[in-house]
Protein backbone atom coordinates (compact mmCIF):
# COMPACT_ATOMS: atom_id res chain seq x y z
CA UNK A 1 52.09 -67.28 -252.19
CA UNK A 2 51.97 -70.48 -249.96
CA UNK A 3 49.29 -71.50 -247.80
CA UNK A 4 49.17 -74.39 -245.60
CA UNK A 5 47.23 -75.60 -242.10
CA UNK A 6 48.23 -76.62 -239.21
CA UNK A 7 46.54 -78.75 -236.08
CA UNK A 8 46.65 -76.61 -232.85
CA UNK A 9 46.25 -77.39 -229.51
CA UNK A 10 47.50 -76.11 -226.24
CA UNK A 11 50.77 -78.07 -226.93
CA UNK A 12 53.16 -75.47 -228.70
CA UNK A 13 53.45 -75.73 -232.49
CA UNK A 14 55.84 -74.79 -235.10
CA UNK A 15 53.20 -73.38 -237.70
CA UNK A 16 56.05 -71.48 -240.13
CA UNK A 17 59.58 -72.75 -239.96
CA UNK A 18 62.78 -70.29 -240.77
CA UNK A 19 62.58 -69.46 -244.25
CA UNK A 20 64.78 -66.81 -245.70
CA UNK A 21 63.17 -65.79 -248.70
CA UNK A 22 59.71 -64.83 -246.96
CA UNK A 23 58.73 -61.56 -247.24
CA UNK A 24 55.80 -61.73 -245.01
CA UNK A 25 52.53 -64.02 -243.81
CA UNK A 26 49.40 -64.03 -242.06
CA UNK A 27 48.07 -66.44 -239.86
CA UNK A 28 43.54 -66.91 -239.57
CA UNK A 29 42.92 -68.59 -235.99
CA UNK A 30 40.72 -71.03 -237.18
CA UNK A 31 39.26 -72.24 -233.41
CA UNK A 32 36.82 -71.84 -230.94
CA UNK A 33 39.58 -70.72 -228.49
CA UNK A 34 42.15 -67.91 -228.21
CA UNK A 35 45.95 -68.45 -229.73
CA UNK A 36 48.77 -67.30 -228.35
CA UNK A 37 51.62 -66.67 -231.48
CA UNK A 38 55.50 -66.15 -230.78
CA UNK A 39 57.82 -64.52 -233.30
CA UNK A 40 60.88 -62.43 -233.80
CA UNK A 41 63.85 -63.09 -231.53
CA UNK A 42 62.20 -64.85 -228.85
CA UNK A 43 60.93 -67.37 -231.34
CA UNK A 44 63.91 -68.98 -231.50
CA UNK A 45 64.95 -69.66 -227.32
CA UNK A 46 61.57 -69.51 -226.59
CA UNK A 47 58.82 -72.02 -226.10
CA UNK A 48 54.96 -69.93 -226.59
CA UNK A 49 52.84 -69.57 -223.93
CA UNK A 50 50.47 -66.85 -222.78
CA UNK A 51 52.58 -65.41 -221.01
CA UNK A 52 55.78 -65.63 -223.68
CA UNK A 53 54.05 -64.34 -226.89
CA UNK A 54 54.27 -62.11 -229.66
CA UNK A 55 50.18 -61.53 -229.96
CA UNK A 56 46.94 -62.99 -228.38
CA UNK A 57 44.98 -64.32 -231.67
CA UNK A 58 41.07 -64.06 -230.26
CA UNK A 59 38.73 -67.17 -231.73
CA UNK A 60 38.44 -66.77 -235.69
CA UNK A 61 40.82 -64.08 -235.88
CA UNK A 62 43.45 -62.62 -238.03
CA UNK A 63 47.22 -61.40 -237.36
CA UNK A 64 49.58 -60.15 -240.18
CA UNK A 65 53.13 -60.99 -238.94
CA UNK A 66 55.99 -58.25 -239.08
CA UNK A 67 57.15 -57.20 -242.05
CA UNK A 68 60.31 -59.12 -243.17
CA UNK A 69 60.37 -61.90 -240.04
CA UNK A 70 62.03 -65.03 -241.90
CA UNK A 71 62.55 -66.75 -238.63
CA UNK A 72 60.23 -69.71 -237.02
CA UNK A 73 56.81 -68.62 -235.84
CA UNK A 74 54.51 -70.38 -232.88
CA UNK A 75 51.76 -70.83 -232.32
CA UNK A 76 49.32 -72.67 -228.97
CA UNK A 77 45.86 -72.49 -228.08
CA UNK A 78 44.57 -71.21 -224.47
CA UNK A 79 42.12 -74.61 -224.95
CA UNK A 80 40.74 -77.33 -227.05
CA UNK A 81 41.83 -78.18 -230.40
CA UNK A 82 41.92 -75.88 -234.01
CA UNK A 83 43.68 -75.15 -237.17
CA UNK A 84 45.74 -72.65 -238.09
CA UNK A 85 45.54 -71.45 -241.37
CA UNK A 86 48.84 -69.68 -242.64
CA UNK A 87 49.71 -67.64 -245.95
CA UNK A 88 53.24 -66.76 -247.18
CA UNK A 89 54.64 -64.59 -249.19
C-alpha cells in the first residue's frame, strides 16, 4: 500500500496519476468544504467540476474508488483550501 497527500483547492488536481498495476484506492476529504472527484473514462478528456464528476466527497469524508480503475483520478474543492489524503493498493 501507498499513501500520499495532496493540496486541494477549487483549481482541479491530479491526486492519482495512471498507474497500471493498482488494484484499487481510497481517497479521505480532508477539508472543511465538499470535493468533487472524477474517474473512469471521463477522467481522461475531462477537466472535474461539480457538474463533471464521478462523486461529491462531503467535508471529512471517505470514497473507495471502483474496483480495478488504473487510470488518472481528480479531484477539486466546491471552496477554500484542503488535503486530500489518498491510499493505494
Amino acid at each position: 500500500m501507498a499513501q500520499s497527500n495532496v493540496a486541494l483547492s477549487t483549481t482541479a488536481a491530479t491526486i492519482l496519476a495512471e498507474n497500471k498495476a493498482r488494484k484499487g484506492y481510497s481517497v479521505w476529504n480532508d477539508s472543511a468544504a465538499a470535493g468533487y472527484l472524477l474517474n473512469g473514462p471521463d477522467s481522461y478528456s475531462q477537466t472535474v467540476s461539480a457538474t463533471v464528476a464521478s462523486a461529491k466527497v462531503v467535508a471529512d469524508g471517505y470514497y473507495e474508488g471502483p474496483p480495478g480503475f488504473t487510470g488518472p483520478v481528480t479531484m477539486v474543492l466546491a471552496s477554500g483550501t484542503g488535503s486530500a489524503r489518498i491510499t493505494e493498493w
